[in-house]
Protein backbone atom coordinates (compact mmCIF):
# COMPACT_ATOMS: atom_id res chain seq x y z
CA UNK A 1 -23.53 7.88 -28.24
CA UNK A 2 -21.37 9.86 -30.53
CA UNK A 3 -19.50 8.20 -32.92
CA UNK A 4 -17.95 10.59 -34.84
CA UNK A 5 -21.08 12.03 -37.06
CA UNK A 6 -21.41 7.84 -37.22
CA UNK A 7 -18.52 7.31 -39.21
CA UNK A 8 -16.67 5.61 -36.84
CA UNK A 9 -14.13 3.54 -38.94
CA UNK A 10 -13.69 0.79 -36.65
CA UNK A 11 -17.13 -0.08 -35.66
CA UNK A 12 -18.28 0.15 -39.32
CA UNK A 13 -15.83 -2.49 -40.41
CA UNK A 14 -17.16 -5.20 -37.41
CA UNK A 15 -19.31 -8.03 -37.94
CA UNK A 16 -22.79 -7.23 -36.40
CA UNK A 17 -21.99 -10.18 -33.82
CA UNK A 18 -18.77 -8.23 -32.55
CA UNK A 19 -20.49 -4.65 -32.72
CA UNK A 20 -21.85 -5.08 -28.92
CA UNK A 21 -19.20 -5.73 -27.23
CA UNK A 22 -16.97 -3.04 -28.87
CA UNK A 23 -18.93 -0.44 -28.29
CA UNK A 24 -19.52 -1.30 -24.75
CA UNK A 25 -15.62 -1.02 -24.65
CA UNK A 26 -15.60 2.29 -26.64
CA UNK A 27 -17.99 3.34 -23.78
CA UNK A 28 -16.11 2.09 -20.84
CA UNK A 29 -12.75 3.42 -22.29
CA UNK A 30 -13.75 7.13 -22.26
CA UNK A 31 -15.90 6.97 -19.05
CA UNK A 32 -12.30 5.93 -17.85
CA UNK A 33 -10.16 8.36 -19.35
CA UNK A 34 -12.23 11.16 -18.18
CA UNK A 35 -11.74 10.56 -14.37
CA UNK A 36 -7.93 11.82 -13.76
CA UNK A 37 -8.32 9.10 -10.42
CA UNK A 38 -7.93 6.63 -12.93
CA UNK A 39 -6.29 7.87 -16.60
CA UNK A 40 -4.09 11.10 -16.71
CA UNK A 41 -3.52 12.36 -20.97
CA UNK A 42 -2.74 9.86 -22.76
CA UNK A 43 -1.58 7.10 -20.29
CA UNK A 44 -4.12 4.08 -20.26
CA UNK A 45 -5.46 1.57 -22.51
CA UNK A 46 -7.78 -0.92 -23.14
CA UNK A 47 -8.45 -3.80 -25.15
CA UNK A 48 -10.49 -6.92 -26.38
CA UNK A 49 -10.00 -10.04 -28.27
CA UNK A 50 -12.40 -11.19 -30.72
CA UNK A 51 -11.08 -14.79 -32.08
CA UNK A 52 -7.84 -14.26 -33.10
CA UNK A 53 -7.67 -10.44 -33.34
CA UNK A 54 -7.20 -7.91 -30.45
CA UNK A 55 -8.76 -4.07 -30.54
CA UNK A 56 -6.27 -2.19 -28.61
CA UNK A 57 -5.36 1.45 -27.93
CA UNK A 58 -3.29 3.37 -30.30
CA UNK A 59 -0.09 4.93 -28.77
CA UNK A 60 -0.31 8.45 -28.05
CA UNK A 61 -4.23 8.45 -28.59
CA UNK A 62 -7.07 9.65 -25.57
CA UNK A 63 -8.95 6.80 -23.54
CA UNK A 64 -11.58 10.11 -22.89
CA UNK A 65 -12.32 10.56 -26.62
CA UNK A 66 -12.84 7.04 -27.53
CA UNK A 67 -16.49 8.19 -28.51
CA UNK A 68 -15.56 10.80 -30.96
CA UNK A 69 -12.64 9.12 -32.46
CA UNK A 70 -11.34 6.01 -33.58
CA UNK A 71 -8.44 5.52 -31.21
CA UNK A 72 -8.59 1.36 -31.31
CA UNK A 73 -6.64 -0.62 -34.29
CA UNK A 74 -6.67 -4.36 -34.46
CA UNK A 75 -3.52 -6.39 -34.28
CA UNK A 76 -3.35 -10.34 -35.00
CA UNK A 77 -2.94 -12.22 -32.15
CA UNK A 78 -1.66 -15.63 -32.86
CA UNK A 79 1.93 -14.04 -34.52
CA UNK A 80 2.52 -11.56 -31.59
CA UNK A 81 2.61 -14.32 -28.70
CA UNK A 82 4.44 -16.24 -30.86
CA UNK A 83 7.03 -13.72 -30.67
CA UNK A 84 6.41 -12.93 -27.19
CA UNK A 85 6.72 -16.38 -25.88
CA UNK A 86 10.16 -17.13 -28.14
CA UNK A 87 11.31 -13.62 -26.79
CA UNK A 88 11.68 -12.20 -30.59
CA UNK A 89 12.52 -8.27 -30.19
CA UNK A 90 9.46 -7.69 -32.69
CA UNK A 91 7.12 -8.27 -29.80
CA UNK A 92 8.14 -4.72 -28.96
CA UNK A 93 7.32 -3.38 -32.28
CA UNK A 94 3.60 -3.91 -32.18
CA UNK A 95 2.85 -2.00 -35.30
CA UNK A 96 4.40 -4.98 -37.21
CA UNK A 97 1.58 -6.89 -36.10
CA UNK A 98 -1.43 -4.32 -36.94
CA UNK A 99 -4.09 -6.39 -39.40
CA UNK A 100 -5.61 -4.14 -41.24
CA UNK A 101 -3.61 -1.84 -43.24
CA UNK A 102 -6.37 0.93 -43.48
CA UNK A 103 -5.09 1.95 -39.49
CA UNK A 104 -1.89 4.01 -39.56
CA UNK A 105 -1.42 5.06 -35.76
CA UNK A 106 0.51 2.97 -33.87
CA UNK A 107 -0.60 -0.14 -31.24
CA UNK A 108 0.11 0.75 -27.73
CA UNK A 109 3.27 -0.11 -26.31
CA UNK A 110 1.57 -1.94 -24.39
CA UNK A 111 0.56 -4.31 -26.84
CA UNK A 112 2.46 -7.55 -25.75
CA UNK A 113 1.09 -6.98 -21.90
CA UNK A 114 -2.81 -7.17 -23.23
CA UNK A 115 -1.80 -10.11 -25.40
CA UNK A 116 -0.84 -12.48 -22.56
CA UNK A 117 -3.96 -12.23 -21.29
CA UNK A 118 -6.29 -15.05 -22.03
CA UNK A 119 -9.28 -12.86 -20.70
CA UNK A 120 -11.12 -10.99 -23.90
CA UNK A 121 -10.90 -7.91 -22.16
CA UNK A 122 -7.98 -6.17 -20.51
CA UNK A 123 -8.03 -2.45 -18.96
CA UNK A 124 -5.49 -0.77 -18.12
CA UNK A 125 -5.42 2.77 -15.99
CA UNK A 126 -2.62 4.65 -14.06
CA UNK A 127 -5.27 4.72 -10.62
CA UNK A 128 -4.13 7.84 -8.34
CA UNK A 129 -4.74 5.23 -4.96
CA UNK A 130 -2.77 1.90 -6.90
CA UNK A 131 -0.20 4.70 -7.62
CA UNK A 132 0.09 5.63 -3.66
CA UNK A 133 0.74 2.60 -3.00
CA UNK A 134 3.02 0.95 -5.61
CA UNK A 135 5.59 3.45 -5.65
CA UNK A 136 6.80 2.66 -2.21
CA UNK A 137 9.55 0.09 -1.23
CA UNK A 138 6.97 -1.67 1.31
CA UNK A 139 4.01 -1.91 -1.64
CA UNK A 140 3.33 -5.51 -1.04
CA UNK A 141 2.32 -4.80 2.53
CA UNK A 142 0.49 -1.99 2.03
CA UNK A 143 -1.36 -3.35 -0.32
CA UNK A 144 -2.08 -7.24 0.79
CA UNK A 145 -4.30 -6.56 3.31
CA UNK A 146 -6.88 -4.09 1.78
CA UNK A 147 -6.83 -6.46 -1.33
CA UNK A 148 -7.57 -9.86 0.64
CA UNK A 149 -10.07 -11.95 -0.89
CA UNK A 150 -8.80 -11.11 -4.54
CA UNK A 151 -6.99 -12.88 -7.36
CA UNK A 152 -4.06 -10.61 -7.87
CA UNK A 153 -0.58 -10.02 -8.07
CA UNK A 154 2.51 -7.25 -7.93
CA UNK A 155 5.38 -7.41 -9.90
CA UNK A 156 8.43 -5.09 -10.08
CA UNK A 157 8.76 -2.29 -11.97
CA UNK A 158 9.61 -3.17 -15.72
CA UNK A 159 10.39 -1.42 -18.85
CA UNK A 160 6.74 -1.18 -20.09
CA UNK A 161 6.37 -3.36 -23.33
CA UNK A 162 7.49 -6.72 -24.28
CA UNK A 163 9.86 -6.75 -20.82
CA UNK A 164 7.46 -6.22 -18.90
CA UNK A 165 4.62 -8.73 -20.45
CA UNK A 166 7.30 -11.63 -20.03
CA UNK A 167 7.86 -10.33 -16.57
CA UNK A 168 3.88 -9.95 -15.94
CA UNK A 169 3.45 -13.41 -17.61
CA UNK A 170 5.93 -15.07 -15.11
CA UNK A 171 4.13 -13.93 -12.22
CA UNK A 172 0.11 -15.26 -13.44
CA UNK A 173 -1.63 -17.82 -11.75
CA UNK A 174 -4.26 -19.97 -12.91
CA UNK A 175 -7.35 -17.32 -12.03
CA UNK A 176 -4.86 -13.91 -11.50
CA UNK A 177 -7.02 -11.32 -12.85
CA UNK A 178 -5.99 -8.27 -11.41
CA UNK A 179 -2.13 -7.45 -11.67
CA UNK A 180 -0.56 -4.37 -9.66
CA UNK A 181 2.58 -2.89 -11.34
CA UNK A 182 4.96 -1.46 -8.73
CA UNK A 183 6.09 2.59 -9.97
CA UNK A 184 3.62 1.85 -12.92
CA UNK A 185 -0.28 1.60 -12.58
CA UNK A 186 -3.19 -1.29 -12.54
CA UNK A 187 -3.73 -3.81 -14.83
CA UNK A 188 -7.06 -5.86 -14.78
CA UNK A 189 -8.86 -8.61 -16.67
CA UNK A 190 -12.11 -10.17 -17.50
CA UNK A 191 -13.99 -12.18 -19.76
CA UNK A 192 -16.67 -9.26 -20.57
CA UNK A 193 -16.41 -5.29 -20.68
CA UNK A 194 -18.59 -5.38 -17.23
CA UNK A 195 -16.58 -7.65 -15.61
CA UNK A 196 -13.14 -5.54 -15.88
CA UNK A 197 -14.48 -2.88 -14.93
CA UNK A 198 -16.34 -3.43 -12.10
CA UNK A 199 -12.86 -5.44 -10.87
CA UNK A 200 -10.91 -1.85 -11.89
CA UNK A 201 -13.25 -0.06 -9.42
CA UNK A 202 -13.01 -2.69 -6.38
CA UNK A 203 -9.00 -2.01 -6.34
CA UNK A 204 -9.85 1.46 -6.58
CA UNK A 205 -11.97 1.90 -3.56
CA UNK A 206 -10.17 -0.68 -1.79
CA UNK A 207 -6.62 0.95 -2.10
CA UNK A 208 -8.66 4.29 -1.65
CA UNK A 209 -6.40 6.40 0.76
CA UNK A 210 -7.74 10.52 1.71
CA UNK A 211 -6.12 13.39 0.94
CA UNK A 212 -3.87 15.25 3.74
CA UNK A 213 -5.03 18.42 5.25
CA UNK A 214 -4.90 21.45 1.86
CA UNK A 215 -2.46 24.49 2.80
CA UNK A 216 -2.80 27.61 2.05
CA UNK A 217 -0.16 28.45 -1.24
CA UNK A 218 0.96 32.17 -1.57
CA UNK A 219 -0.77 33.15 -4.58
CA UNK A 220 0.90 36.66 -4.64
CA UNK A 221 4.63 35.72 -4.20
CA UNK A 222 3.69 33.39 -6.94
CA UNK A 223 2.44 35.90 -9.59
CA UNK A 224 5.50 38.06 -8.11
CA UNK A 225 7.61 35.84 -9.72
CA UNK A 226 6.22 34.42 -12.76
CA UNK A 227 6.12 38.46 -14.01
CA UNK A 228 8.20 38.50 -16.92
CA UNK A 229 9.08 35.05 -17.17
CA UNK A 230 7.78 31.76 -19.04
CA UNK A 231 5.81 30.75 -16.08
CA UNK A 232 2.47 31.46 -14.93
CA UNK A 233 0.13 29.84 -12.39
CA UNK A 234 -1.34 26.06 -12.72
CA UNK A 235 -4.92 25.77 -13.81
CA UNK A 236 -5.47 23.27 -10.86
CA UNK A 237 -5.15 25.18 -7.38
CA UNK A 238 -4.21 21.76 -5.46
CA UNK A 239 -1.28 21.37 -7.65
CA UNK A 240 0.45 23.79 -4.78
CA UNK A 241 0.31 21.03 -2.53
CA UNK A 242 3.83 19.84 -3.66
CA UNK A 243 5.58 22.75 -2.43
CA UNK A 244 3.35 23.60 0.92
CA UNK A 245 4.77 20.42 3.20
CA UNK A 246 8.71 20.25 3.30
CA UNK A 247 8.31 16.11 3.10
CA UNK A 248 6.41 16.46 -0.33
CA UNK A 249 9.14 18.82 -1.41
CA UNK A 250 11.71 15.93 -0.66
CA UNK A 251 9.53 13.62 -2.34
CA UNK A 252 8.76 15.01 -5.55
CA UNK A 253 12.49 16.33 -5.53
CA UNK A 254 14.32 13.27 -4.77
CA UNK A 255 13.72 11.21 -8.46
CA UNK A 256 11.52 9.92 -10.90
CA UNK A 257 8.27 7.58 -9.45
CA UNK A 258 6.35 6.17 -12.70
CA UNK A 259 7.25 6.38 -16.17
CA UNK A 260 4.70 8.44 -17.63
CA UNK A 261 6.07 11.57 -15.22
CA UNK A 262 9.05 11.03 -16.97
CA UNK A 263 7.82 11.05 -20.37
CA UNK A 264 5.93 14.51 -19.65
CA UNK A 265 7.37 16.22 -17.01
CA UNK A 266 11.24 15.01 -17.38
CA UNK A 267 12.98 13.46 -13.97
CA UNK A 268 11.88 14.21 -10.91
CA UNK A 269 11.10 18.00 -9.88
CA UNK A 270 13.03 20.85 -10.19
CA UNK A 271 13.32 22.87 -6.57
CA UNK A 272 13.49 27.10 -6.75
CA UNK A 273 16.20 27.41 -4.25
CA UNK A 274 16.35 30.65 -2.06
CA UNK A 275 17.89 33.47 -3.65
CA UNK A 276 17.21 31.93 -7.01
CA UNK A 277 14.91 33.30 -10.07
CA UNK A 278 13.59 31.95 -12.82
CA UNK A 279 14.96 33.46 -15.64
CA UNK A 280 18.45 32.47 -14.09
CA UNK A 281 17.12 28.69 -13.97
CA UNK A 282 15.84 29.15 -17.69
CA UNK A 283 19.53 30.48 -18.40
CA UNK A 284 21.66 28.31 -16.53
CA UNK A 285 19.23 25.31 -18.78
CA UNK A 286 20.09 26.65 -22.36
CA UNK A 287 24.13 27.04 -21.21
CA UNK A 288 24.04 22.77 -21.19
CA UNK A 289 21.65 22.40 -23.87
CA UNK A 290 18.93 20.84 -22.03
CA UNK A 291 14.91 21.21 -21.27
CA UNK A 292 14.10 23.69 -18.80
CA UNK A 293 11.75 22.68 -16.28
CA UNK A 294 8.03 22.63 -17.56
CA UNK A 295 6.74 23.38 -13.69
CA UNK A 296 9.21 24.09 -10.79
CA UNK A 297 8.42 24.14 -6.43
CA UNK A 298 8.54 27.34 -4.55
CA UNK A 299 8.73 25.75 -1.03
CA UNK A 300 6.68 27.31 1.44
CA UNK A 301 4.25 28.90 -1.54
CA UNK A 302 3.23 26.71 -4.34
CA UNK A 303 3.85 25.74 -7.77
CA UNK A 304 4.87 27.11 -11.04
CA UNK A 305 3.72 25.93 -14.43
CA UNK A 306 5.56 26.70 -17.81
CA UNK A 307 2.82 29.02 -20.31
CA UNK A 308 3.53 26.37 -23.29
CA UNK A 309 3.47 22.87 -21.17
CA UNK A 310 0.95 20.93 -23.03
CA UNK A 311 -2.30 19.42 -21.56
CA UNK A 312 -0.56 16.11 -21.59
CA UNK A 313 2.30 17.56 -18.85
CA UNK A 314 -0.33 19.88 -16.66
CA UNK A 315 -2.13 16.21 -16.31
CA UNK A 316 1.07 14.35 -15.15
CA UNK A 317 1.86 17.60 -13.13
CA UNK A 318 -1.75 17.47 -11.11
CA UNK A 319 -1.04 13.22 -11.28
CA UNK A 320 2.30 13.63 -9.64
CA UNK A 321 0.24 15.95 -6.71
CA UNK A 322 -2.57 13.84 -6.01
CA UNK A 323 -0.62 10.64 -5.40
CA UNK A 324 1.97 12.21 -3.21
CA UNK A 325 -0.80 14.03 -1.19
CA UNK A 326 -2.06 10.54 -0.08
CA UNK A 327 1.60 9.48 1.02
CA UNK A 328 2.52 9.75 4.50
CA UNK A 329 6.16 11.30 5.22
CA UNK A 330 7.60 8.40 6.40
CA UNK A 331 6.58 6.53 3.36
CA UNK A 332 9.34 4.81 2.03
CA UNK A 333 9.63 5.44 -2.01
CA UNK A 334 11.15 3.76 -4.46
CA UNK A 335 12.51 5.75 -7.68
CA UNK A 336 13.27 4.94 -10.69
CA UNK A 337 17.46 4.35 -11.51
CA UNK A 338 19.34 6.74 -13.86
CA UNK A 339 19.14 3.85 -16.44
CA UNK A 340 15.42 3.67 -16.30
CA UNK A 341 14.85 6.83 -16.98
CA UNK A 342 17.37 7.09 -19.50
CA UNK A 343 16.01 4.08 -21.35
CA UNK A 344 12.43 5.82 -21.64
CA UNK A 345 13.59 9.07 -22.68
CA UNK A 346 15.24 7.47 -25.21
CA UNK A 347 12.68 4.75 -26.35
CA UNK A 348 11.38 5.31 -30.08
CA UNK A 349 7.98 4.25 -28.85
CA UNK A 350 7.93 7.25 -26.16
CA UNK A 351 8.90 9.41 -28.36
CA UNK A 352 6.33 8.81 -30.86
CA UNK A 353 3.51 8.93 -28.14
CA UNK A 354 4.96 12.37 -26.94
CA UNK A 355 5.09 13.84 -30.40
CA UNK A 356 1.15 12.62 -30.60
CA UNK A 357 0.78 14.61 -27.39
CA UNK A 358 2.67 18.22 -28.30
CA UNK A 359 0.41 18.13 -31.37
């Protein structure tokens, strides 16, 4: 295992008791953030309590390099539920509770919804067949029955941070260790490394749902137009699946589904209407003042990709087409309001993790 040439700053400063059990974590956390089924860039994160400290993700940092670098810093527990359970606004400043000044990156925003947990281990992953299913308005009943038998939960889509840990913490039962976040992701606990994880990949192949039929994109009306323009072709071929069904076009059209598309990708999906180029779309963008589209739809052919999106946004972009190709047409979706994706673009923390991410 490959600890960064062994100077791995985290595991060097553990007790030889704790050193087990972290690593197994370490090991865990980048098996899961190099499946894109289950972690997409830098969405994700995982965690573990030792006494009265918690290793958790930094913000902005890879789940799939947890092995070469040190992505975890340790925040004290016993302050930050305080907060959480009197509803203090710190709660959502989890770098005010990091314990060890030698760490400078950031907790995860996420922070507060590990800490509720009294499990030692919490995981965390943005599942492509949870995500199928939890961004539609009839979730709990497409769900319940495929996840009979387990202790689990859905809540509504929240804010992600301190909102949504009080809103997650409302909702826990005695044994609930599995906790499905509607237009968000999965959330899973257990008293050992193993334990979560073999829980993660139950709901997984449980809420497993196949692919529709692939259709054929037009490669060379694609390349066609992208000549002479910022766009080129997407690495990943089955990203043209969002353009080839006139349903998916609506789908991926109509709004924003999970906040990490947001973050990445901006709201919703930007449609090439007939009789439209790119270079005009580009234009009529920088008139406003605002982002131009990092990948646009070309019904009927495929998908367009920006040259400069980052890996972070080609991730969300393949995301956003492998949930939607396991949703039926007549899938009722729910989107996210104007206000909640205003309050994410906006959030300090979300910025921070994006800057992370262009670098």
């Amino acid at each position: 295992m490959n600890f960064n040439n062994g100077l791995n700053m985290t595991l060097q400063r553990l007790p030889d008791e704790q050193l087990a059990d972290m690593a197994e974590l370490i090991r865990v956390s980048a098996m899961l953030g190099a499946d894109p089924m289950l972690v997409q860039s830098a969405g994700g994160n995982t965690s573990i309590k030792q006494n009265d400290r918690m290793w958790i993700k930094a913000s902005g940092t890879l789940l799939e390099e947890a092995q070469d670098k040190d992505i975890f810093v340790p925040v004290d527990l016993p302050p930050l539920r305080r907060c959480i359970a009197q509803g203090d606004p710190q709660a959502d400043q989890p770098q005010a509770f990091l314990s060890d000044a030698a760490y400078t990156l950031r907790p995860s925003i996420e922070t507060s919804l590990h800490a509720i947990f009294e499990q030692r281990v919490v995981l965390h992953v943005h599942c492509i067949h949870t995500l199928a299913h939890a961004i539609r308005t009839d979730a709990l009943e497409s769900i319940s029955h495929r996840l009979e038998g387990l202790d689990w939960v859905i809540v509504p889509y929240t804010k992600p941070g301190a909102n949504l840990a009080k809103t997650v913490s409302k909702s826990l039962r005695m044994n609930t260790n599995i906790v499905i976040l509607a237009n968000h992701g999965l959330l899973v606990a257990g008293d050992s490394v193993e334990q979560a994880l073999s829980r993660v990949l139950e709901v997984h192949e449980r809420l497993a749902i196949d692919p529709a039929a692939k259709r054929t994109p037009d490669v060379k009306a694609l390349a066609q137009l992208a000549e002479g323009t910022a766009y080129e072709l997407p690495e990943h071929a089955p990203v043209h699946q969002l353009a080839l069904e006139p349903h998916r076009v609506q789908q991926a059209s109509s709004g924003s589904l999970y906040p990490d598309h947001v973050i990445f990708c901006g709201v919703a999906v930007t449609v090439l209407e007939p009789g439209d180029d790119l270079n005009s779309i580009e234009h009529r963008c920088a008139e406003v003042d605002c982002r131009a589209p990092v990948f646009v739809l070309v019904p009927g052919a495929g998908v367009l990709v920006r040259r400069d999106a980052s890996k972070g946004t080609r991730a969300l972009i393949r995301c956003l087409a492998d949930v939607l190709v396991r949703v039926p047409a007549e899938a009722p979706l729910n989107y996210l309001s104007d206000a909640q994706n205003s309050e994410l673009l906006n959030w300090d923390a979300e910025q921070y993790r994006q800057a992370l991410n262009a670098r």
